[in-house]
C-alpha atoms as a PDB file:
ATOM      1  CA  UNK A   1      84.773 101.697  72.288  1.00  0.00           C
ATOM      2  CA  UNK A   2      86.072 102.782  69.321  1.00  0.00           C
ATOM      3  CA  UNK A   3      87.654 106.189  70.495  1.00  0.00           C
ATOM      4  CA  UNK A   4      89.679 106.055  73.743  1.00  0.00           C
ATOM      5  CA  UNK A   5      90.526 109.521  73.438  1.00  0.00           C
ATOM      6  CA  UNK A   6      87.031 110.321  74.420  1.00  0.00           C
ATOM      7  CA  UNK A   7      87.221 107.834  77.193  1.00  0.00           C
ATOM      8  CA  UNK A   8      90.201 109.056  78.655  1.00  0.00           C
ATOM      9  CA  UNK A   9      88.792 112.524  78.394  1.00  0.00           C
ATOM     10  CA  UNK A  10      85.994 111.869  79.938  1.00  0.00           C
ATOM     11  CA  UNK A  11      88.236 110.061  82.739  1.00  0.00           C
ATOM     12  CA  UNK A  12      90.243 113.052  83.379  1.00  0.00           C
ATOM     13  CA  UNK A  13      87.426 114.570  84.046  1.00  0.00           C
ATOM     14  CA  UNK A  14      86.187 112.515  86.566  1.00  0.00           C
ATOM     15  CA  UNK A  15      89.321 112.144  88.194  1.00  0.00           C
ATOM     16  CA  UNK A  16      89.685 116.166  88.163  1.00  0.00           C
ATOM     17  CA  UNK A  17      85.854 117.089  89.054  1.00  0.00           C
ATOM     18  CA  UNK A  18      86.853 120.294  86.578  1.00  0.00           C
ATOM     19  CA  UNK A  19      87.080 120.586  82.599  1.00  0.00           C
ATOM     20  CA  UNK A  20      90.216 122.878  82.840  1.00  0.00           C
ATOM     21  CA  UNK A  21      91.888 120.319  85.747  1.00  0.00           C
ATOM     22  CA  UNK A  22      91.489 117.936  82.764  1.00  0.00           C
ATOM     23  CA  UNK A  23      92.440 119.985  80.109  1.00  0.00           C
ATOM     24  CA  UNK A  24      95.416 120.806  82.360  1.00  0.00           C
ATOM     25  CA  UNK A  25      96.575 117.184  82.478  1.00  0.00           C
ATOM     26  CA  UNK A  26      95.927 116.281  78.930  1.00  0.00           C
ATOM     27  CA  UNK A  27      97.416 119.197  77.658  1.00  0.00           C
ATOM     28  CA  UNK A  28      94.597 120.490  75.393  1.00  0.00           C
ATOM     29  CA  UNK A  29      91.519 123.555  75.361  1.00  0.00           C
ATOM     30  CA  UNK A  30      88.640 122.799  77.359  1.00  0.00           C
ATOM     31  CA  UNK A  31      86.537 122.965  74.648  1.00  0.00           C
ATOM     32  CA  UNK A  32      88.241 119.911  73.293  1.00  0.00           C
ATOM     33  CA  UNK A  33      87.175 118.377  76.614  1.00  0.00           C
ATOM     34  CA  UNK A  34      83.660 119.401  76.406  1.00  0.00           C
ATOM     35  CA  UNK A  35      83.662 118.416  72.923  1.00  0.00           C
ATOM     36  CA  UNK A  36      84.898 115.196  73.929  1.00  0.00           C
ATOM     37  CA  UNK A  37      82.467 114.465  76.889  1.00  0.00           C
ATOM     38  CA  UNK A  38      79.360 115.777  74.503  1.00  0.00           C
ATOM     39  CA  UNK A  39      80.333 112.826  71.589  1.00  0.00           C
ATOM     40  CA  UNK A  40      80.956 110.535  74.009  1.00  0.00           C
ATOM     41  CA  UNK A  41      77.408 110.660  76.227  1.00  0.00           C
ATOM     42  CA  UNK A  42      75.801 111.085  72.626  1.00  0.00           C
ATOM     43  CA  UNK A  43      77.761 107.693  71.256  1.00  0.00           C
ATOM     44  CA  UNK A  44      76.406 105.927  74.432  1.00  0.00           C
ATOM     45  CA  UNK A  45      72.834 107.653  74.945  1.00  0.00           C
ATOM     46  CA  UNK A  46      73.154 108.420  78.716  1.00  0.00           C
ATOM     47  CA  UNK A  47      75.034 111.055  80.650  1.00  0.00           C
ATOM     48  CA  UNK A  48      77.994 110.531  82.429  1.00  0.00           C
ATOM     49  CA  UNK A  49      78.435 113.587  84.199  1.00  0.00           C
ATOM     50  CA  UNK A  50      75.978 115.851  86.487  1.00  0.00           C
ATOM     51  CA  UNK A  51      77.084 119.542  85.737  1.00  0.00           C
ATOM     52  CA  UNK A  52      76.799 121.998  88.853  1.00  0.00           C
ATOM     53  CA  UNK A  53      78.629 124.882  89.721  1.00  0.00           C
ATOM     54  CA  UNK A  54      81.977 123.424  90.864  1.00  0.00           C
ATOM     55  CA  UNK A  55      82.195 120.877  88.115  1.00  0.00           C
ATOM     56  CA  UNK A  56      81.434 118.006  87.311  1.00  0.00           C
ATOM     57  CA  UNK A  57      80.526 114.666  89.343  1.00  0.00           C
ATOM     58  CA  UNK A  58      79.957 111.175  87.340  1.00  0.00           C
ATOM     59  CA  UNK A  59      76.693 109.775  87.307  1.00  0.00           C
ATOM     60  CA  UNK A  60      76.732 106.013  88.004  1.00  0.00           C
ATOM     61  CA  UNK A  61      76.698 104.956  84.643  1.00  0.00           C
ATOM     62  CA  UNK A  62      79.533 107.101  84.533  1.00  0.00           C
ATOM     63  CA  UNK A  63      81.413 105.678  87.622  1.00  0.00           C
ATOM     64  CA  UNK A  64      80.785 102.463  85.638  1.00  0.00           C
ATOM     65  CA  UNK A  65      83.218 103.632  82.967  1.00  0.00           C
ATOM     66  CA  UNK A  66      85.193 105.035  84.606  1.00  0.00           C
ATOM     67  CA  UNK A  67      86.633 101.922  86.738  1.00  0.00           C
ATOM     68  CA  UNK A  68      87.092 100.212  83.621  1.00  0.00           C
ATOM     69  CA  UNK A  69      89.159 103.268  82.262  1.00  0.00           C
ATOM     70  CA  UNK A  70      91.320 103.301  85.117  1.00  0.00           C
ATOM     71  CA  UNK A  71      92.153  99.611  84.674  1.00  0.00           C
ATOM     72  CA  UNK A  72      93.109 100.221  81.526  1.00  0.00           C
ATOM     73  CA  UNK A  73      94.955 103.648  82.114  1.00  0.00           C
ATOM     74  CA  UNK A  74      96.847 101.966  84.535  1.00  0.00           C
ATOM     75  CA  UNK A  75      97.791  98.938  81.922  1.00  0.00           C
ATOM     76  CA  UNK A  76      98.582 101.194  79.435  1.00  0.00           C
ATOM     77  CA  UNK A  77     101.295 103.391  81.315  1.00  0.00           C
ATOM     78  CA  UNK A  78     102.583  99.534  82.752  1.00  0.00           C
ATOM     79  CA  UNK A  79     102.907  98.615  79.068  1.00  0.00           C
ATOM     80  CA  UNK A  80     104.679 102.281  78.047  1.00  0.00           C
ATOM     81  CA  UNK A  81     107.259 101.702  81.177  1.00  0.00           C
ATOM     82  CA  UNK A  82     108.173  98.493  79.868  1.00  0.00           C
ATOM     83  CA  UNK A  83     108.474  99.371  76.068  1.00  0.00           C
ATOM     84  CA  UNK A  84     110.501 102.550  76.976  1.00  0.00           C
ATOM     85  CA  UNK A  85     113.180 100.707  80.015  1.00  0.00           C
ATOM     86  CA  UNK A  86     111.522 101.822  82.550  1.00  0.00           C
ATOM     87  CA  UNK A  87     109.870  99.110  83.759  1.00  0.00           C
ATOM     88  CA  UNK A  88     111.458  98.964  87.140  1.00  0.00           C
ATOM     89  CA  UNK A  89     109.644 102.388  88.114  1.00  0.00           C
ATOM     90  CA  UNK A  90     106.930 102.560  90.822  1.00  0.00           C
ATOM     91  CA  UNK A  91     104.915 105.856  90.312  1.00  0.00           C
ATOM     92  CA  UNK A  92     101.068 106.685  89.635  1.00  0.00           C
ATOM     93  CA  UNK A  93      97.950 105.570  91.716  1.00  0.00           C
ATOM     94  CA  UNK A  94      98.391 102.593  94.553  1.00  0.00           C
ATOM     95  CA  UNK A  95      94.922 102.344  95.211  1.00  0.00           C
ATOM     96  CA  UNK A  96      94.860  99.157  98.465  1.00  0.00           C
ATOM     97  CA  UNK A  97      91.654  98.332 100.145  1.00  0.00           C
ATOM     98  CA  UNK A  98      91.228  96.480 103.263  1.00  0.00           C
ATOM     99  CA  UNK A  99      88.703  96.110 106.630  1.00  0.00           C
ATOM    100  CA  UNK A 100      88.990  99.311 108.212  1.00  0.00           C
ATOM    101  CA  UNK A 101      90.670  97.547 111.577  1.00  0.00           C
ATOM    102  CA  UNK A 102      93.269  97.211 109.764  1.00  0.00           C
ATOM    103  CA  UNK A 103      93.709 100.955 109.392  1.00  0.00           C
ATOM    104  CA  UNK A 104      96.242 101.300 112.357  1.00  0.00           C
ATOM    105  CA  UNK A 105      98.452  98.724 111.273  1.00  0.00           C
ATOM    106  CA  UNK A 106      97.926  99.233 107.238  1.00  0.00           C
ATOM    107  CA  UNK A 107      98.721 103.669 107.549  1.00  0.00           C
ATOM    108  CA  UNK A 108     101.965 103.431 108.664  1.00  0.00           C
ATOM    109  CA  UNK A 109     103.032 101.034 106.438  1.00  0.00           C
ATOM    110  CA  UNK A 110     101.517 102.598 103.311  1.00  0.00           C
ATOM    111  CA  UNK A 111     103.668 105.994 104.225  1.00  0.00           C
ATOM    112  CA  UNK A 112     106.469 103.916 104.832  1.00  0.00           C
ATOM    113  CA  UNK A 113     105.948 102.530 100.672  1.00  0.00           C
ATOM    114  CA  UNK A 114     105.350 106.095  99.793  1.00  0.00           C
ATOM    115  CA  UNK A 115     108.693 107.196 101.430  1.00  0.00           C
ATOM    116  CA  UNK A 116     110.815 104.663  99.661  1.00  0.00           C
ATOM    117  CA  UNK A 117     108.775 105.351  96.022  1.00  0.00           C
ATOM    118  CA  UNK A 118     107.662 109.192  96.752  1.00  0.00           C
ATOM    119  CA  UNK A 119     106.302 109.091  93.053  1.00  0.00           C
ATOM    120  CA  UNK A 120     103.467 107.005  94.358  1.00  0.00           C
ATOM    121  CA  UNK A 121      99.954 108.422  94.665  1.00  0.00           C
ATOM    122  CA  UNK A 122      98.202 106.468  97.796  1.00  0.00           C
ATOM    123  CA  UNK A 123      94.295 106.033  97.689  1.00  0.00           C
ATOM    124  CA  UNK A 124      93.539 103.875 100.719  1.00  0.00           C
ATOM    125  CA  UNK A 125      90.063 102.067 100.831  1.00  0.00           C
ATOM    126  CA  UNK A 126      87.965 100.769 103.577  1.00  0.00           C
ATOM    127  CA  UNK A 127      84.975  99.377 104.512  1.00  0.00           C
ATOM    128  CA  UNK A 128      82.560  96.733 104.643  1.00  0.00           C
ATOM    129  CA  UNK A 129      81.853  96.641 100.893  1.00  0.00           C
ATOM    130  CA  UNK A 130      84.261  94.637  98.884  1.00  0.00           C
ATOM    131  CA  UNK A 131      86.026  96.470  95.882  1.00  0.00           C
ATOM    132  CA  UNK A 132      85.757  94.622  92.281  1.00  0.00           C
ATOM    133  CA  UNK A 133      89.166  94.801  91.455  1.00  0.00           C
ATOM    134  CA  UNK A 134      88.278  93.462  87.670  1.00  0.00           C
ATOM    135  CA  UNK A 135      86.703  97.090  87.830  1.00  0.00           C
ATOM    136  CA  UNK A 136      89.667  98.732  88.871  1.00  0.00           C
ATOM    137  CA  UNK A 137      88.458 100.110  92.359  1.00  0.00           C
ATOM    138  CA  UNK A 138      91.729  98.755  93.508  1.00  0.00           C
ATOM    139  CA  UNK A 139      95.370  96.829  92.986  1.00  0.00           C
ATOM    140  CA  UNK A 140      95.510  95.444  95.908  1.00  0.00           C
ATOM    141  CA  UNK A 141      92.861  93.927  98.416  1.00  0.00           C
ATOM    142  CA  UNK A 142      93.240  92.760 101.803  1.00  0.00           C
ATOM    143  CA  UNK A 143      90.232  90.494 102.887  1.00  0.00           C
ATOM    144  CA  UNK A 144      89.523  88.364 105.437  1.00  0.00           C
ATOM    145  CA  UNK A 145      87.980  85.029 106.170  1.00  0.00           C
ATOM    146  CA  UNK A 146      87.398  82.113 103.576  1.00  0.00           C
ATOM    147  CA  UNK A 147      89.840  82.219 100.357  1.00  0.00           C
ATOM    148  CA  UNK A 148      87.931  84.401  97.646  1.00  0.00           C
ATOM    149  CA  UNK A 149      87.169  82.466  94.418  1.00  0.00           C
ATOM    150  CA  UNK A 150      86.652  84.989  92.073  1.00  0.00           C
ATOM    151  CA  UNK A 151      88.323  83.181  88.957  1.00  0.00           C
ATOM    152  CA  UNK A 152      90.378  86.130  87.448  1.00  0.00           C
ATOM    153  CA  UNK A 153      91.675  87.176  90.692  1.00  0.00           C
ATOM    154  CA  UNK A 154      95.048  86.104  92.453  1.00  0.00           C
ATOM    155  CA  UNK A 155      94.838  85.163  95.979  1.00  0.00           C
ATOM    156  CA  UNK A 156      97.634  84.486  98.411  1.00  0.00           C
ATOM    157  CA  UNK A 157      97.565  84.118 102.171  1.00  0.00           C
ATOM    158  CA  UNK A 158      98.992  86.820 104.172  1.00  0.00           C
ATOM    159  CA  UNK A 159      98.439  86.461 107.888  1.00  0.00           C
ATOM    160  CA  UNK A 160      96.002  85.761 110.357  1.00  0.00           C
ATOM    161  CA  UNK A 161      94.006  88.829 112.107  1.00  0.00           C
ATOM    162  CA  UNK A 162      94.835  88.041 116.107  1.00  0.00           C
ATOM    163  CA  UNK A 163      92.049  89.615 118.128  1.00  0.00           C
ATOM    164  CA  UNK A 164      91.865  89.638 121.746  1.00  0.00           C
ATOM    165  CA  UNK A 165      88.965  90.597 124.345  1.00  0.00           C
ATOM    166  CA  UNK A 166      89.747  93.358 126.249  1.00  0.00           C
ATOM    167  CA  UNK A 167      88.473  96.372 128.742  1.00  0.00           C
ATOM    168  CA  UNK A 168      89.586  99.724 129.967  1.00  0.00           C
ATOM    169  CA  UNK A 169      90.980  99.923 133.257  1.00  0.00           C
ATOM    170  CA  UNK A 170      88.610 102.752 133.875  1.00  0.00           C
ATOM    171  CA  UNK A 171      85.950 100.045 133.112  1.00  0.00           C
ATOM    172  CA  UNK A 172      87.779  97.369 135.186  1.00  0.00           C
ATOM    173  CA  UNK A 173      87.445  99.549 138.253  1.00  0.00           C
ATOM    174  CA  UNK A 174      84.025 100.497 137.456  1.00  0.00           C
ATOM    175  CA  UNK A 175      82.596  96.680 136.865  1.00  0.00           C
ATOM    176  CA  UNK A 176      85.254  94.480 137.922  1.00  0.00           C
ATOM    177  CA  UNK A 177      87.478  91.542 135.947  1.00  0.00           C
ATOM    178  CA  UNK A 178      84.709  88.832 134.976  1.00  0.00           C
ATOM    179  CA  UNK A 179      85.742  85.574 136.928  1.00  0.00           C
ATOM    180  CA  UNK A 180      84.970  83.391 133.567  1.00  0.00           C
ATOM    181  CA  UNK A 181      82.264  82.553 130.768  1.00  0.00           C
ATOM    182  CA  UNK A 182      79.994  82.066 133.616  1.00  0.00           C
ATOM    183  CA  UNK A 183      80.388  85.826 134.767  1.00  0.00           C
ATOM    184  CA  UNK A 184      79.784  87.188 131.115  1.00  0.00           C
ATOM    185  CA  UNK A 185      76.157  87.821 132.307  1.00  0.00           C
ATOM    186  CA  UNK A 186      77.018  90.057 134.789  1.00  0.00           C
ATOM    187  CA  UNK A 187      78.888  92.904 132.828  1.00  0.00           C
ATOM    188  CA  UNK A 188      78.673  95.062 130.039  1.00  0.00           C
ATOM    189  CA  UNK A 189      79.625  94.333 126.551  1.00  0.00           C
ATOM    190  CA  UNK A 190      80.296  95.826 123.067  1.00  0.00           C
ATOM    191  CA  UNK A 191      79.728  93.968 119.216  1.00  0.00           C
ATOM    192  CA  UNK A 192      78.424  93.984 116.192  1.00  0.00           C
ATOM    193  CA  UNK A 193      75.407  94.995 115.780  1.00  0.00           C
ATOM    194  CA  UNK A 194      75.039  92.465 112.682  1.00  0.00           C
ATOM    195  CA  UNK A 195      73.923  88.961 114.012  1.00  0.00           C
ATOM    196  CA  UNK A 196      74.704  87.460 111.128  1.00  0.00           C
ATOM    197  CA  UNK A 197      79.007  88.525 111.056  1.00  0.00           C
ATOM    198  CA  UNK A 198      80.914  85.543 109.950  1.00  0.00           C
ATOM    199  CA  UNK A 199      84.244  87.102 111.563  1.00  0.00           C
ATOM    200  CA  UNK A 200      84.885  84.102 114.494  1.00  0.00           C
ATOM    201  CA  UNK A 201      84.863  86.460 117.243  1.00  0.00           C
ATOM    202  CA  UNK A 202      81.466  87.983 116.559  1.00  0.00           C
ATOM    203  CA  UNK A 203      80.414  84.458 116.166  1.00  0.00           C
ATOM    204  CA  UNK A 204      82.013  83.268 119.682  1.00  0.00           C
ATOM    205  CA  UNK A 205      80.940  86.748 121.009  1.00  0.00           C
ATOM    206  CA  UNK A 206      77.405  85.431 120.183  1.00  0.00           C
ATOM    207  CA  UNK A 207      77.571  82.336 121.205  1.00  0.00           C
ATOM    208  CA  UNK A 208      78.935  82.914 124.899  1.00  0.00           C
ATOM    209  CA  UNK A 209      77.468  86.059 125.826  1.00  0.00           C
ATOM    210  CA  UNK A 210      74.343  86.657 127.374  1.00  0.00           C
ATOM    211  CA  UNK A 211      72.380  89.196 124.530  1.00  0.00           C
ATOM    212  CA  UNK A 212      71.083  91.147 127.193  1.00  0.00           C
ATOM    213  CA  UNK A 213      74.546  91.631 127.951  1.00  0.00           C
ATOM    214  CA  UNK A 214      75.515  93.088 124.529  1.00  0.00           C
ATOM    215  CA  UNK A 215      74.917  96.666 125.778  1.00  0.00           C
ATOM    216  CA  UNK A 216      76.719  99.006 123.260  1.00  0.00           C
ATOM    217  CA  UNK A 217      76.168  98.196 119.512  1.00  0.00           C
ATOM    218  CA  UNK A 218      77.271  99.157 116.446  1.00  0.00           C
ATOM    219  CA  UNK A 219      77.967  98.508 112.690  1.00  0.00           C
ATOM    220  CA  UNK A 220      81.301 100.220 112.436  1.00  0.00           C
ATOM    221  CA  UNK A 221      84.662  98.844 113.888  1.00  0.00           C
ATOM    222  CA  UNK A 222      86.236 101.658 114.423  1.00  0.00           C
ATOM    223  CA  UNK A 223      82.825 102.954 116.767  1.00  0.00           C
ATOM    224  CA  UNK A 224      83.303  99.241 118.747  1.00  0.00           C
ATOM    225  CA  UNK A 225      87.218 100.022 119.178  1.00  0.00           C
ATOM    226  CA  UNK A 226      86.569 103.834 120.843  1.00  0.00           C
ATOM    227  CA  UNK A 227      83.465 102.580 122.986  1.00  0.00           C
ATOM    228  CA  UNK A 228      85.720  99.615 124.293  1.00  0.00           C
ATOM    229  CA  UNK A 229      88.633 102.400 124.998  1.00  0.00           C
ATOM    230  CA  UNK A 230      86.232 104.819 126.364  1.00  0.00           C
ATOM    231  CA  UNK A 231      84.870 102.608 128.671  1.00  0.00           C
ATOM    232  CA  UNK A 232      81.387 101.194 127.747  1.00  0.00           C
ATOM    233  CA  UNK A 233      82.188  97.494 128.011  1.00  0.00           C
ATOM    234  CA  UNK A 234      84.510  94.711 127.210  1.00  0.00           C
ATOM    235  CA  UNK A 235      85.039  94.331 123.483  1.00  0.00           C
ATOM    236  CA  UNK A 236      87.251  92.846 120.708  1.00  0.00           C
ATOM    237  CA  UNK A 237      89.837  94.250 119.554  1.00  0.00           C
ATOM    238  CA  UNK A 238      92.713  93.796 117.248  1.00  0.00           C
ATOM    239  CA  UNK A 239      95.931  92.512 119.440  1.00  0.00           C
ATOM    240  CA  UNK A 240      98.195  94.960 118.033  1.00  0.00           C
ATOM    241  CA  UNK A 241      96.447  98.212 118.197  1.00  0.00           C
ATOM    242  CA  UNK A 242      95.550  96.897 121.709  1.00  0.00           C
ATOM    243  CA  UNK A 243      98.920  96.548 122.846  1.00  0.00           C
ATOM    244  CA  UNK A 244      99.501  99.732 121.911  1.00  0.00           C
ATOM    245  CA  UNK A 245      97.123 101.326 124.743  1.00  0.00           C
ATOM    246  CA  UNK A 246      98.367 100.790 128.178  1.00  0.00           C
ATOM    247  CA  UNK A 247      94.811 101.771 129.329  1.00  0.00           C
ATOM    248  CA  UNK A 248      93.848  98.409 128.150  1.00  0.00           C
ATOM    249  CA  UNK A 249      93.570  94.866 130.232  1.00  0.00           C
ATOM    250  CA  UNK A 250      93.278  91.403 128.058  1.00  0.00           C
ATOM    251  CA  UNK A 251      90.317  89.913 129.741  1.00  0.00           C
ATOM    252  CA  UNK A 252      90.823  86.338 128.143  1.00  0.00           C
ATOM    253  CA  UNK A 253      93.434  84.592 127.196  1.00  0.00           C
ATOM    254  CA  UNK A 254      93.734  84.885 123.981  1.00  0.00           C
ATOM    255  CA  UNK A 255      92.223  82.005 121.422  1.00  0.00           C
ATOM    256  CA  UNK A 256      93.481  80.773 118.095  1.00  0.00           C
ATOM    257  CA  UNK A 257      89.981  80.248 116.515  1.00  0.00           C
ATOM    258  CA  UNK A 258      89.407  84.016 117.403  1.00  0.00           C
ATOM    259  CA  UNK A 259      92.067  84.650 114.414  1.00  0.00           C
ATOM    260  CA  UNK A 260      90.788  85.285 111.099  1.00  0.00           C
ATOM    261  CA  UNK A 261      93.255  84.624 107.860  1.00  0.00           C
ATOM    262  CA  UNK A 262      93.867  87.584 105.736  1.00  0.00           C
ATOM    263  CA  UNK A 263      94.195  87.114 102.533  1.00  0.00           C
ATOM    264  CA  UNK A 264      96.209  89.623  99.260  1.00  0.00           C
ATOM    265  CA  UNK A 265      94.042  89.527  96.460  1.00  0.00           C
ATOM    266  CA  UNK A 266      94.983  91.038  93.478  1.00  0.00           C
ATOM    267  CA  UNK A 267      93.393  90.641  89.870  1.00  0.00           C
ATOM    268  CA  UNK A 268      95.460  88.955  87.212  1.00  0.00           C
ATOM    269  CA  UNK A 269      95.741  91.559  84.849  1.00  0.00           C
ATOM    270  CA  UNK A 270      97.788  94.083  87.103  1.00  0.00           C
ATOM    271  CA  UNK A 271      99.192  91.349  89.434  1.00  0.00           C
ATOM    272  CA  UNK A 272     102.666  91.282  87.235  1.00  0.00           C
ATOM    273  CA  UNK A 273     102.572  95.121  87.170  1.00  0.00           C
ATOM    274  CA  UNK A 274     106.055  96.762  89.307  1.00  0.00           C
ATOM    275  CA  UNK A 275     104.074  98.617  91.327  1.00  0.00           C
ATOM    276  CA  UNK A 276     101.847  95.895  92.305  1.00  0.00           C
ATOM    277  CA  UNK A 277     104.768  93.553  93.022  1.00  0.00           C
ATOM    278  CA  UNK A 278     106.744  96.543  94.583  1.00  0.00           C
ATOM    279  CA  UNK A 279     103.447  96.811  97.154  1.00  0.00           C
ATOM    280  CA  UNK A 280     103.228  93.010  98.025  1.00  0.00           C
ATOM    281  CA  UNK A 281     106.776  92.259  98.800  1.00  0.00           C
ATOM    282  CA  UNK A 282     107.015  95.644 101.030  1.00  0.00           C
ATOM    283  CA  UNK A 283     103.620  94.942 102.800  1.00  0.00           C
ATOM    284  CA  UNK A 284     105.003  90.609 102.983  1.00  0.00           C
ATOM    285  CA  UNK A 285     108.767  91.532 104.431  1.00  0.00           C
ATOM    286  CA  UNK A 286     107.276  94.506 106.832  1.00  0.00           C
ATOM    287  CA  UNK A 287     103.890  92.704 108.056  1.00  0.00           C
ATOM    288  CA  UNK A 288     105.995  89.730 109.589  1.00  0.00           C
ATOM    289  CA  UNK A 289     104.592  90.722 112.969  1.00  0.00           C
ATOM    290  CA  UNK A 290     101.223  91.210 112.445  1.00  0.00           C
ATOM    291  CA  UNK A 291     100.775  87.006 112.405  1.00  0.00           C
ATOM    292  CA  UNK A 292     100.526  84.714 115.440  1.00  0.00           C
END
């Protein structure tokens, strides 16, 4: 691109949903905006915005662009701390993704970042997907299972994700406490609805549990979590949150190769950044008890 004026323009935009939100920020007319977003779709040949009534929303060729602005937004203002002393602030966008079980434990902790740097903008990500951080959909990613080996990313190991099998006491005095393995086939259970999850307790769940048995379904964590608290069968769940509830009972002992490693993942572009190294030694010094 050979005008990043346009670019950020158009990123304001997107950010904003509204030409005058972005004309705000930048500090110019909205019709330097619009002029701005018309050269720019005409340099390229496709639209990156759908106009309606209440703005604007990028198109995904748009979206495309967008995430490689933001990367570079974000480099830029690193590179402007640095040149003008201030390299040792922590403000803007912390955008951190993770598996949404992670929410309970990951929440608190993000306010508690936000509290000590109150100039920091939290965007907090889940879901199944995972987030190209060369794209800029986040700084920081926390994934599970095997090491990723995306070359220009940096990986270190965090901690391991305890889970534990557990029931509602409501469900306890329904059903009864299953004896052993052997009794599985005899109560009611709740999993993944995907057969083919690599997480080691889906697997085991698979593996020891009669599928008839597997009674309540679903592809969302958070949906197995409630059903297991409301009562509709014995479930996974992580051992923190579960702790947590006095209206739950372990049903098994807990297992090591139920644990799945967790792994930071950052890209090596922003992995120097301050605000990314502010993040990872907060979330490394106040995580210490989410680990076996």
């Amino acid at each position: 691109m050979d005008n990043w004026d346009e670019i950020k323009t158009a990123y304001q935009v997107a950010r904003k949903g509204t030409v005058s939100g972005a004309a705000d920020v930048l500090g110019v007319h909205h019709a330097t905006v619009i002029r701005h977003i018309d050269a720019l779709e005409g340099r390229l040949g496709v639209k990156l915005f759908q106009r309606h009534a209440r703005g604007y929303t990028a198109t995904e060729a748009g979206e495309d662009l967008f995430r490689v602005a933001q990367a570079t937004d974000d480099q830029f203002s690193q590179l402007v701390g640095r040149i003008k002393g201030r390299g040792s602030d922590v403000s803007g966008e912390l955008v951190v993704t993770s598996l949404v079980s992670l929410a309970p434990s990951m929440a608190p902790l993000l306010t508690a970042f936000q509290q000590e740097h109150p100039d920091v903008i939290v965007r907090y990500l889940t879901g199944e997907r995972l987030f190209r951080l060369e794209y800029g959909e986040a700084h920081v990613a926390i994934r599970a299972g095997n090491a990723p080996d995306q070359p220009d990313n940096v990986v270190q190991p965090f901690v391991s994700q305890r889970m534990g099998l557990y029931a509602s006491r409501g469900y306890v005095a329904q059903h009864g406490m299953p004896t052993g393995i052997e009794d599985y086939g005899q109560h009611r259970f709740v999993g993944h609805d995907n057969d083919d999850s690599r997480a080691p307790f889906n697997r085991w769940l698979r593996e020891k549990v009669p599928q008839a048995a597997l009674t309540f379904r679903s592809s969302d964590v958070r949906a197995l979590e409630q059903a297991v608290i409301a009562g509709a069968g014995i479930g996974f769940m992580g051992v923190n949150e579960a702790e947590r509830n006095p209206d739950l009972l372990e049903v098994f002992p807990h297992q090591e190769d139920w644990s799945a490693p967790l792994w930071l993942v950052t890209h090596v572009d922003l992995h120097r950044t301050t605000k990314v190294q502010a993040f990872l030694n907060f979330l490394k010094e106040h995580s210490k008890s989410w680990g076996n």
